[in-house]
N, C-alpha and C. Protein backbone atom coordinates (compact mmCIF):
# COMPACT_ATOMS: atom_id res chain seq x y z
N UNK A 1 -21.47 -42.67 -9.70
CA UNK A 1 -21.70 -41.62 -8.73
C UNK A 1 -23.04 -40.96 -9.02
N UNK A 2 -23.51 -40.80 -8.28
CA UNK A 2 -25.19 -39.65 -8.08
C UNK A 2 -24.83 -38.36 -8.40
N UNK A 3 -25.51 -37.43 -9.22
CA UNK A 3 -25.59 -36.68 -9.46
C UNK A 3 -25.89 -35.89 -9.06
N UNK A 4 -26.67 -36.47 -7.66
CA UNK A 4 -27.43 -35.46 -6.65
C UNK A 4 -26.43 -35.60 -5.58
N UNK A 5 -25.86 -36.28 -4.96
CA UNK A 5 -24.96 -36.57 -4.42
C UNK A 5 -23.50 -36.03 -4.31
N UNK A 6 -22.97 -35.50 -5.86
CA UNK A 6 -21.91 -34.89 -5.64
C UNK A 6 -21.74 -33.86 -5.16
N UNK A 7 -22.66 -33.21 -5.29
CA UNK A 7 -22.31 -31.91 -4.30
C UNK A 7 -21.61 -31.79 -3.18
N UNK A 8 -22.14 -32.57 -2.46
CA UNK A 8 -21.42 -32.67 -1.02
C UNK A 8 -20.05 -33.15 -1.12
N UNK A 9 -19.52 -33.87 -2.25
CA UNK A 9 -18.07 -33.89 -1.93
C UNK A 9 -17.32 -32.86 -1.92
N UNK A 10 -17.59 -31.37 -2.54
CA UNK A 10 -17.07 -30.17 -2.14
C UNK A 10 -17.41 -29.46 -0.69
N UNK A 11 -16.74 -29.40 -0.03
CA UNK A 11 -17.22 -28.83 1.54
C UNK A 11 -17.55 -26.86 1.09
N UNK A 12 -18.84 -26.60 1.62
CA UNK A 12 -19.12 -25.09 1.57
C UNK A 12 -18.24 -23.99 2.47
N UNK A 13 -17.70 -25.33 3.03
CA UNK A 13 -16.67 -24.11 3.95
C UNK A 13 -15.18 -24.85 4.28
N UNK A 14 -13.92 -24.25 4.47
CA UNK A 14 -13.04 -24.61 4.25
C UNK A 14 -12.62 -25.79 5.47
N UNK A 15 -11.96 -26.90 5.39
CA UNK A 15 -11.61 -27.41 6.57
C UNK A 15 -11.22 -27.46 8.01
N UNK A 16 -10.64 -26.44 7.73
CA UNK A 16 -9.87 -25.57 8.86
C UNK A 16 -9.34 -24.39 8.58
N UNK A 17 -9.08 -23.76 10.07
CA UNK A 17 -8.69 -21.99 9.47
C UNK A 17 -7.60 -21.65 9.05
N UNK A 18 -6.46 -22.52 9.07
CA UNK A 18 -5.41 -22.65 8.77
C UNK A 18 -4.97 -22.54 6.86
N UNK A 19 -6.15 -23.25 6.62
CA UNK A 19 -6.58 -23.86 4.95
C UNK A 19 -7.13 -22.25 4.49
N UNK A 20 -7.31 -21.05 4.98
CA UNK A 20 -8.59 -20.14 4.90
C UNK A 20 -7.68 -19.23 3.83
N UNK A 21 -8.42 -18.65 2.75
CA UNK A 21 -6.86 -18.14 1.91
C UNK A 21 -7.55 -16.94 1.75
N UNK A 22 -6.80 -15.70 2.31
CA UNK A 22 -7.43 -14.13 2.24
C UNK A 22 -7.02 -13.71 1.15
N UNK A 23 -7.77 -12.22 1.00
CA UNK A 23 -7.09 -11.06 0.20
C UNK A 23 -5.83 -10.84 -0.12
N UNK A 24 -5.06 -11.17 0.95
CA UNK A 24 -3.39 -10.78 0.96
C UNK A 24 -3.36 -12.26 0.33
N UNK A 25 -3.60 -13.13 0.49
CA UNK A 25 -3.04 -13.99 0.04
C UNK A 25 -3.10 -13.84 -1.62
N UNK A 26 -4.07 -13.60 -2.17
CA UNK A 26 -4.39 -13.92 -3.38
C UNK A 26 -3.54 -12.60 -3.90
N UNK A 27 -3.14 -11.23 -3.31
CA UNK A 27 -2.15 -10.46 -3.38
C UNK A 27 -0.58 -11.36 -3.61
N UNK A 28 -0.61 -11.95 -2.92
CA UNK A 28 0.64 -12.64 -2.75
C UNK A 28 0.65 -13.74 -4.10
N UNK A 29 0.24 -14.31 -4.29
CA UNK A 29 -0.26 -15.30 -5.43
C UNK A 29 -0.07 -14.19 -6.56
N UNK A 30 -0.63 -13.47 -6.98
CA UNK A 30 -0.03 -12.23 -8.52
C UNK A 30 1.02 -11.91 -8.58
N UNK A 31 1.83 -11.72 -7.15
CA UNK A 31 3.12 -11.18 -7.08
C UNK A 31 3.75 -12.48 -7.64
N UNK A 32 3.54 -13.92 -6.99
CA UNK A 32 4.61 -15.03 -7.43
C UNK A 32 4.48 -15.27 -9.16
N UNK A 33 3.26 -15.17 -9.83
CA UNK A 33 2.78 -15.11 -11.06
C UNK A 33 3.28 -14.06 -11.97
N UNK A 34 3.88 -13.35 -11.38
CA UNK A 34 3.91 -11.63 -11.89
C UNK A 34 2.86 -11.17 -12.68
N UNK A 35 2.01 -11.37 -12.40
CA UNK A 35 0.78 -10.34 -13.10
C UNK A 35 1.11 -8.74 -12.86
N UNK A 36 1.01 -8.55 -14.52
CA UNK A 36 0.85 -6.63 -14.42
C UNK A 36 0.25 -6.45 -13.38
N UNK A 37 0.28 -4.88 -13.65
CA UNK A 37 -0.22 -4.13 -12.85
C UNK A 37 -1.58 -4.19 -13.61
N UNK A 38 -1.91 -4.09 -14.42
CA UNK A 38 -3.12 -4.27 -15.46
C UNK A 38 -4.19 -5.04 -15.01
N UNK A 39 -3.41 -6.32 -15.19
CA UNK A 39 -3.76 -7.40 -15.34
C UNK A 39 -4.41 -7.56 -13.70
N UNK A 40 -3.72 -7.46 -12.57
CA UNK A 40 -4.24 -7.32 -11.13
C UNK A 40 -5.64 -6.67 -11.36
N UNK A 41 -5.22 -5.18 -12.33
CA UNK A 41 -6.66 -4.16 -11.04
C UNK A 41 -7.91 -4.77 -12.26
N UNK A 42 -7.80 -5.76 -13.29
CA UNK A 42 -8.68 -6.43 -13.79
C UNK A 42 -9.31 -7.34 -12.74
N UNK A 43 -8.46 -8.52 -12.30
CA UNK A 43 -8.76 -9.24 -11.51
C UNK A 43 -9.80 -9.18 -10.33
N UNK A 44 -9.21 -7.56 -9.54
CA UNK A 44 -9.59 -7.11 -8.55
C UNK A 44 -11.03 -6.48 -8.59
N UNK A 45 -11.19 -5.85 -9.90
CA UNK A 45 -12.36 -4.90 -10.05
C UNK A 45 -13.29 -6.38 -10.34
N UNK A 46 -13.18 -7.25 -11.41
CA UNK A 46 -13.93 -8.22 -12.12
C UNK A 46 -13.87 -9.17 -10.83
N UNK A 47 -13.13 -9.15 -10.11
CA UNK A 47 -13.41 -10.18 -8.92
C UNK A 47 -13.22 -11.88 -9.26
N UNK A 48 -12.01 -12.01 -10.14
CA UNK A 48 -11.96 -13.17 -10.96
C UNK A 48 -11.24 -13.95 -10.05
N UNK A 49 -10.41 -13.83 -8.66
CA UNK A 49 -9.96 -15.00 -7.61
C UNK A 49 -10.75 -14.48 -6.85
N UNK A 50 -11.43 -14.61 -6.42
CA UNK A 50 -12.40 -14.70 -4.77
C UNK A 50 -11.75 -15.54 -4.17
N UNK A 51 -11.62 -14.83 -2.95
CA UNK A 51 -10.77 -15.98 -1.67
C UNK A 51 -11.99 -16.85 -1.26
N UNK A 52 -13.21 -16.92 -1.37
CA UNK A 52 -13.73 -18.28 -0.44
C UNK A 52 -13.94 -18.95 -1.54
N UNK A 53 -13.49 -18.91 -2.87
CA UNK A 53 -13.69 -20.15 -3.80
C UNK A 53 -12.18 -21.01 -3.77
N UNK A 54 -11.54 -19.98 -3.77
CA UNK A 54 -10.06 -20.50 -3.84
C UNK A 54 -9.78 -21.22 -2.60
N UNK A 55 -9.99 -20.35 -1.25
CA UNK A 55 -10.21 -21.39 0.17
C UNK A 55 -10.83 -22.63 -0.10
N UNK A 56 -12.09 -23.15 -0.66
CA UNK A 56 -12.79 -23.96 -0.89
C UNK A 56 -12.01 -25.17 -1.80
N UNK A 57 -11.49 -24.89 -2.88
CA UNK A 57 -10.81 -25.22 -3.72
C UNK A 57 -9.21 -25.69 -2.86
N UNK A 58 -8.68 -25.21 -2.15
CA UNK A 58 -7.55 -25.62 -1.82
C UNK A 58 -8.00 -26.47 -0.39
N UNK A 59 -9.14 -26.49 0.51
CA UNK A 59 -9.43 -27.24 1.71
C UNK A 59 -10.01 -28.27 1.21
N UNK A 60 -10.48 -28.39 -0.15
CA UNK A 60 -10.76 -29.97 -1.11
C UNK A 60 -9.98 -30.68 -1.41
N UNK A 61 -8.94 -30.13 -2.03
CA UNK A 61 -7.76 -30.81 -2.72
C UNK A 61 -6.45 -30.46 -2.33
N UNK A 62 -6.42 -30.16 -0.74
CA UNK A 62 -5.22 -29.39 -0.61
C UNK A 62 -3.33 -30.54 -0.98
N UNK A 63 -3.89 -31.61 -1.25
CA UNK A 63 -2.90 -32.30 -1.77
C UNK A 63 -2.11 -31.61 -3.14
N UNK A 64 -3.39 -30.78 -4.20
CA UNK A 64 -2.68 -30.86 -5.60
C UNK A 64 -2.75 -28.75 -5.23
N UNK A 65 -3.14 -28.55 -3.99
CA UNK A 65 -3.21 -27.10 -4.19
C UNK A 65 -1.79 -26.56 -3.94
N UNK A 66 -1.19 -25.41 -4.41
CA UNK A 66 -0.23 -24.32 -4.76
C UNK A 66 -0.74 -23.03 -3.95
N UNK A 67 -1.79 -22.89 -3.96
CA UNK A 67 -2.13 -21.49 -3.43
C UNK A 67 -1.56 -20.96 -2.39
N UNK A 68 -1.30 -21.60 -1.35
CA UNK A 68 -0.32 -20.69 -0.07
C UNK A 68 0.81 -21.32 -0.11
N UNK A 69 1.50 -21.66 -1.19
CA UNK A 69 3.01 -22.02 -1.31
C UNK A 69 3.77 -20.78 -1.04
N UNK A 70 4.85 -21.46 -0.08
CA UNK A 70 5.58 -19.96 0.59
C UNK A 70 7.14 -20.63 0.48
N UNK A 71 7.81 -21.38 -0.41
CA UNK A 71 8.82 -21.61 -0.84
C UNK A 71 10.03 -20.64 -0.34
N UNK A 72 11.14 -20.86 -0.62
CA UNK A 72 11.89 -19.71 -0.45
C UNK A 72 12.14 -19.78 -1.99
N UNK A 73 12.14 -20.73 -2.78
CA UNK A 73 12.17 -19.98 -4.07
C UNK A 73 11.45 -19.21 -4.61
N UNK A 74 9.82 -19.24 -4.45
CA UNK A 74 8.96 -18.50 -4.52
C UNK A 74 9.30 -16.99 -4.35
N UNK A 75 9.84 -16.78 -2.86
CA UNK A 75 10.14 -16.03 -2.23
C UNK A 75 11.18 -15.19 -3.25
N UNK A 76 12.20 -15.61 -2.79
CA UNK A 76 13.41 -14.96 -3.77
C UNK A 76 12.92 -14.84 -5.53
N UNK A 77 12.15 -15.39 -6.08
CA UNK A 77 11.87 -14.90 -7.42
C UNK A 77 10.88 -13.64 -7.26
N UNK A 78 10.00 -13.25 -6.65
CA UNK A 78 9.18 -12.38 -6.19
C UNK A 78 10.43 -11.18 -5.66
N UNK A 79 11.36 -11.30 -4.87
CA UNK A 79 12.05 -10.02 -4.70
C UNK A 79 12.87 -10.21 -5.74
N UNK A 80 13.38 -10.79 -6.68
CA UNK A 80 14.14 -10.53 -7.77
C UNK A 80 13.25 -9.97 -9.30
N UNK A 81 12.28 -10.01 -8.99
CA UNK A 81 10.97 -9.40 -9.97
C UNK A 81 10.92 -7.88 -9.19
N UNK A 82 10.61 -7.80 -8.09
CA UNK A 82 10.31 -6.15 -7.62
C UNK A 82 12.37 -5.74 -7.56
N UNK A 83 12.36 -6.21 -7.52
CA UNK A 83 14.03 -5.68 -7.50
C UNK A 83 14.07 -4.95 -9.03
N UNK A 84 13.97 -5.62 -10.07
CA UNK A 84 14.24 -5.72 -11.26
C UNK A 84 13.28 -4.66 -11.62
N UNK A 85 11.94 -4.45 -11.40
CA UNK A 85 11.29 -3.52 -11.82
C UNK A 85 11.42 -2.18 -11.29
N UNK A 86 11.77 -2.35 -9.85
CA UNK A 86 11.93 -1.01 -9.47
C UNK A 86 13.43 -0.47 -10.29
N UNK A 87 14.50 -0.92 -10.58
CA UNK A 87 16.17 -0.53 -11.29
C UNK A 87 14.79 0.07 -12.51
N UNK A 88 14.11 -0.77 -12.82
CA UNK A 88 13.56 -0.24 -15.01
C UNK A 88 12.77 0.66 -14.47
N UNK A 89 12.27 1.04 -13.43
CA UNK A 89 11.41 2.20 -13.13
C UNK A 89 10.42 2.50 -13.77
């Protein structure tokens, strides 16, 4: 492979808008992870998921991507985490 060449196998913009992964999303993604509360307003301030890298990243490889997985297990472990934290208060 060319070295000059690879570049272009990453697309600068996502495939489609469907593939496009926002703010809320990457909100949604900490919640399934349970990231502190800490640990989030790190993320958020340091800017360590940017949605158009992660968009980029999942409209490349959306075969091995996770990022907008909306499972219902997903689902139900995420309200059994805010369930659980709100009872420990």
């Amino acid at each position: 492979m060319n070295i000059a060449n690879s570049a272009t196998l990453i697309p600068t913009q996502p495939n489609n808008i469907l593939s496009t992964i926002s703010q809320v999303d990457v909100m949604h993604m900490m919640d399934r992870y349970q990231y502190s509360e800490t640990i989030r307003q790190v993320v958020v301030k340091e800017n360590l998921l940017p949605a158009g890298v992660l968009s980029r990243l999942h409209a490349s490889y959306p075969q091995h991507s996770g990022f907008l997985e909306t499972s219902l297990s997903y689902l139900m472990i995420g309200i059994a985490i805010q369930a659980s934290r709100a009872i420990a208060g």
